[in-house]
C-alpha atoms as a PDB file:
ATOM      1  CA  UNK A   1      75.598  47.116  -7.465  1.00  0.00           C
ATOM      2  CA  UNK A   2      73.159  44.505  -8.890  1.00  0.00           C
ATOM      3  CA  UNK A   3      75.854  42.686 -10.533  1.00  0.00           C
ATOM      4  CA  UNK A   4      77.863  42.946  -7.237  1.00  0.00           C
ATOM      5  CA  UNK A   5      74.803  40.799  -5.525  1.00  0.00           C
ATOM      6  CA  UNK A   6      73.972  38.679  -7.658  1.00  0.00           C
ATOM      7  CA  UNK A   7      77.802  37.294  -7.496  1.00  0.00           C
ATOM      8  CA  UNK A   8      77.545  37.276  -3.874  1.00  0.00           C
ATOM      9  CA  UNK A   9      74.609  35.139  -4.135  1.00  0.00           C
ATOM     10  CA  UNK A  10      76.715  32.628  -7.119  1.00  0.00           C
ATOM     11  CA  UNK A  11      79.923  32.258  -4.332  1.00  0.00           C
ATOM     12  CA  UNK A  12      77.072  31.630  -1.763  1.00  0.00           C
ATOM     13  CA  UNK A  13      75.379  28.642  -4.102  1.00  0.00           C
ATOM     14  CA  UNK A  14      78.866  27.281  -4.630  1.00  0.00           C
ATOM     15  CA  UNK A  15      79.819  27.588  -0.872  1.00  0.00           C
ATOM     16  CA  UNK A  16      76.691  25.330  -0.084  1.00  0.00           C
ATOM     17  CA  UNK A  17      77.431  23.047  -2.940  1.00  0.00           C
ATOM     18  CA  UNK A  18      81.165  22.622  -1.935  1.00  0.00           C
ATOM     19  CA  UNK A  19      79.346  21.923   1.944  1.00  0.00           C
ATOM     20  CA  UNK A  20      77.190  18.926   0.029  1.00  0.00           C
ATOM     21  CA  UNK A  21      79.845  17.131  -1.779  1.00  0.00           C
ATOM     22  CA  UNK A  22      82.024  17.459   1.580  1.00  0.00           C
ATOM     23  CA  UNK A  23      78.538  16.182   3.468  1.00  0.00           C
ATOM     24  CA  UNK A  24      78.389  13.724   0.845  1.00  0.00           C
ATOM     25  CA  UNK A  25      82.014  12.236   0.948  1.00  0.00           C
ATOM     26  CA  UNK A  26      81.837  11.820   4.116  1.00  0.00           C
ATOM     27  CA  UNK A  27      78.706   9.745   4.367  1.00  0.00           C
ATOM     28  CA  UNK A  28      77.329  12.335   7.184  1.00  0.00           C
ATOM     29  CA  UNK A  29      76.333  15.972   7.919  1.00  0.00           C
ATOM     30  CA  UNK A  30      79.627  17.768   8.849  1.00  0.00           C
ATOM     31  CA  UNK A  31      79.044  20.642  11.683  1.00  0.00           C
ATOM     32  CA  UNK A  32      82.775  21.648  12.090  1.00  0.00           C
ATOM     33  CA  UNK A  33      85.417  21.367   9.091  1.00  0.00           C
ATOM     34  CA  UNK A  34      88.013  19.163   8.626  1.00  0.00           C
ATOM     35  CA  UNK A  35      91.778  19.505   7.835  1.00  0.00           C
ATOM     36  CA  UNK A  36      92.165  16.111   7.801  1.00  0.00           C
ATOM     37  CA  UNK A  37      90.440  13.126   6.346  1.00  0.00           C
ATOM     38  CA  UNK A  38      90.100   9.934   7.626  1.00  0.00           C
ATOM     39  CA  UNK A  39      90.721   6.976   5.256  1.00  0.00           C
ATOM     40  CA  UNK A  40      90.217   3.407   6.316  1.00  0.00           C
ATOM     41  CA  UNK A  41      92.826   1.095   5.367  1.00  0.00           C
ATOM     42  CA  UNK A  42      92.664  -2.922   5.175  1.00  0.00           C
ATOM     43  CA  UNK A  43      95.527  -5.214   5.652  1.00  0.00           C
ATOM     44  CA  UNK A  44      96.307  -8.065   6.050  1.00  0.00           C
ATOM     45  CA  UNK A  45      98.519  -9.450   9.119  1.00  0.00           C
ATOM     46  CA  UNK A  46     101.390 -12.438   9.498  1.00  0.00           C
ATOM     47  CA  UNK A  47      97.752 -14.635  10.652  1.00  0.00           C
ATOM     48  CA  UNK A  48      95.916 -14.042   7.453  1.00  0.00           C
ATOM     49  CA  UNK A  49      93.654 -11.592   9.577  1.00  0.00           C
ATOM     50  CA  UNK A  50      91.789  -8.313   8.357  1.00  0.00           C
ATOM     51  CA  UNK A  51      92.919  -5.757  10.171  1.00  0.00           C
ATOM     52  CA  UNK A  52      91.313  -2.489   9.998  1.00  0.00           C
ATOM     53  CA  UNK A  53      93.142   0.822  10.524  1.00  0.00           C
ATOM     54  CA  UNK A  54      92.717   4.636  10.024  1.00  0.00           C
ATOM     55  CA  UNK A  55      94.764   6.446   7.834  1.00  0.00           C
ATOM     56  CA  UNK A  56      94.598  10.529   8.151  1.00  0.00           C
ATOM     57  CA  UNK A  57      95.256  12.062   4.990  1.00  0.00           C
ATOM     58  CA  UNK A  58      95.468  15.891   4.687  1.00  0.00           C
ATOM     59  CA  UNK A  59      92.556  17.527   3.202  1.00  0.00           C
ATOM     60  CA  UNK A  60      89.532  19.915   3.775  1.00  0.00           C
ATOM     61  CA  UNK A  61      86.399  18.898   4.549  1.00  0.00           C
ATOM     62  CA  UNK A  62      83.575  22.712   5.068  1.00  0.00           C
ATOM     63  CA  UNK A  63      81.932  22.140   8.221  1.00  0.00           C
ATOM     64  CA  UNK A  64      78.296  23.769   8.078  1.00  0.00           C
ATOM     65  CA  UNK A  65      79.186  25.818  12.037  1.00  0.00           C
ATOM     66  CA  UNK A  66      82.377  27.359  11.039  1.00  0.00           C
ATOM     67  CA  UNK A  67      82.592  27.025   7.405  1.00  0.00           C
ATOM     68  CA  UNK A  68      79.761  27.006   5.629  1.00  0.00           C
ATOM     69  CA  UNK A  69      77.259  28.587   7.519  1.00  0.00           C
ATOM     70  CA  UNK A  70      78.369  32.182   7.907  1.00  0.00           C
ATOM     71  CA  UNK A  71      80.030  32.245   4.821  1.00  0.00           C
ATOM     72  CA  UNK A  72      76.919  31.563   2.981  1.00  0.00           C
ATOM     73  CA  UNK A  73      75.168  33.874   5.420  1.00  0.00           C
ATOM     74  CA  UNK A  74      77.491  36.831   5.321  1.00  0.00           C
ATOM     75  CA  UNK A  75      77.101  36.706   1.001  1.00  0.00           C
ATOM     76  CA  UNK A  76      73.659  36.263   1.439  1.00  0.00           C
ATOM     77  CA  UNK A  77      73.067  39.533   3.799  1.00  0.00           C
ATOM     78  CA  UNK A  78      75.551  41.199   1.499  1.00  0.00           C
ATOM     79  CA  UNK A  79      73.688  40.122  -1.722  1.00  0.00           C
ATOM     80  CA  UNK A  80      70.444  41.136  -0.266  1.00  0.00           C
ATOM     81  CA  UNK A  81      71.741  44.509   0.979  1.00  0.00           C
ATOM     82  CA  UNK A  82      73.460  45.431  -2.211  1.00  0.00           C
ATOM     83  CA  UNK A  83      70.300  44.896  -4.041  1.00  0.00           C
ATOM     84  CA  UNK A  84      68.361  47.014  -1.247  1.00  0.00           C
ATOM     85  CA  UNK A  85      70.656  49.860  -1.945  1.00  0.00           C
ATOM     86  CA  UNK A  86      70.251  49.590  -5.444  1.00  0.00           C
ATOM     87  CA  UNK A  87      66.414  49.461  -5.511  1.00  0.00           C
ATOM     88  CA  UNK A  88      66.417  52.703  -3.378  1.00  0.00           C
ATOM     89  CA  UNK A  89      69.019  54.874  -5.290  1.00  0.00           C
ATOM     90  CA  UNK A  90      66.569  54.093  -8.716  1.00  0.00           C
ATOM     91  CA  UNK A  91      63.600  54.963  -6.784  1.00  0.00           C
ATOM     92  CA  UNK A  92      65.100  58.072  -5.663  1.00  0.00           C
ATOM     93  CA  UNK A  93      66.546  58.768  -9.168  1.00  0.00           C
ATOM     94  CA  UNK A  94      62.712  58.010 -10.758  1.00  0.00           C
ATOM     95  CA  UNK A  95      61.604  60.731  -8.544  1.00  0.00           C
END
């Protein structure tokens, strides 16, 4: 069971890391995910004018509400409950 937690609690650290480089590429904290991403594009009209435009490419972004947060959470409280269990079946065994 031990070795059960403490991958729970690895796929939890790399849950929240995949939520920071997400956070990160996007230049701002992310509360819902994204399917798509938005990319700015620069052209150039007929007028020799900048125009800006979004582009939406596909992608995923983790949002921390529906994403990250209870996925982290639910390996956490399994991690932590694993290693409960665990602790009290040697303690019962000891006795």
């Amino acid at each position: 069971m031990k070795t059960v937690a403490i991958i729970c609690f690895v796929l939890a650290l790399a849950v929240v890391g995949k939520f920071a480089m997400d956070c990160s590429a996007a230049g701002q904290l992310l509360m819902a995910t994204r399917l798509e991403i938005p990319v700015e594009v620069v052209e150039t009209d007929a007028f020799g004018d900048e125009v800006k435009t979004t582009r939406w490419e596909d992608g995923l972004q983790l949002g921390l509400m529906d994403g990250a947060g209870p996925a982290t959470g639910g390996l956490v409280f399994v991690g932590v409950g694993l290693l409960w269990l665990d602790r009290r079946r040697r303690r019962a065994a000891a006795a």
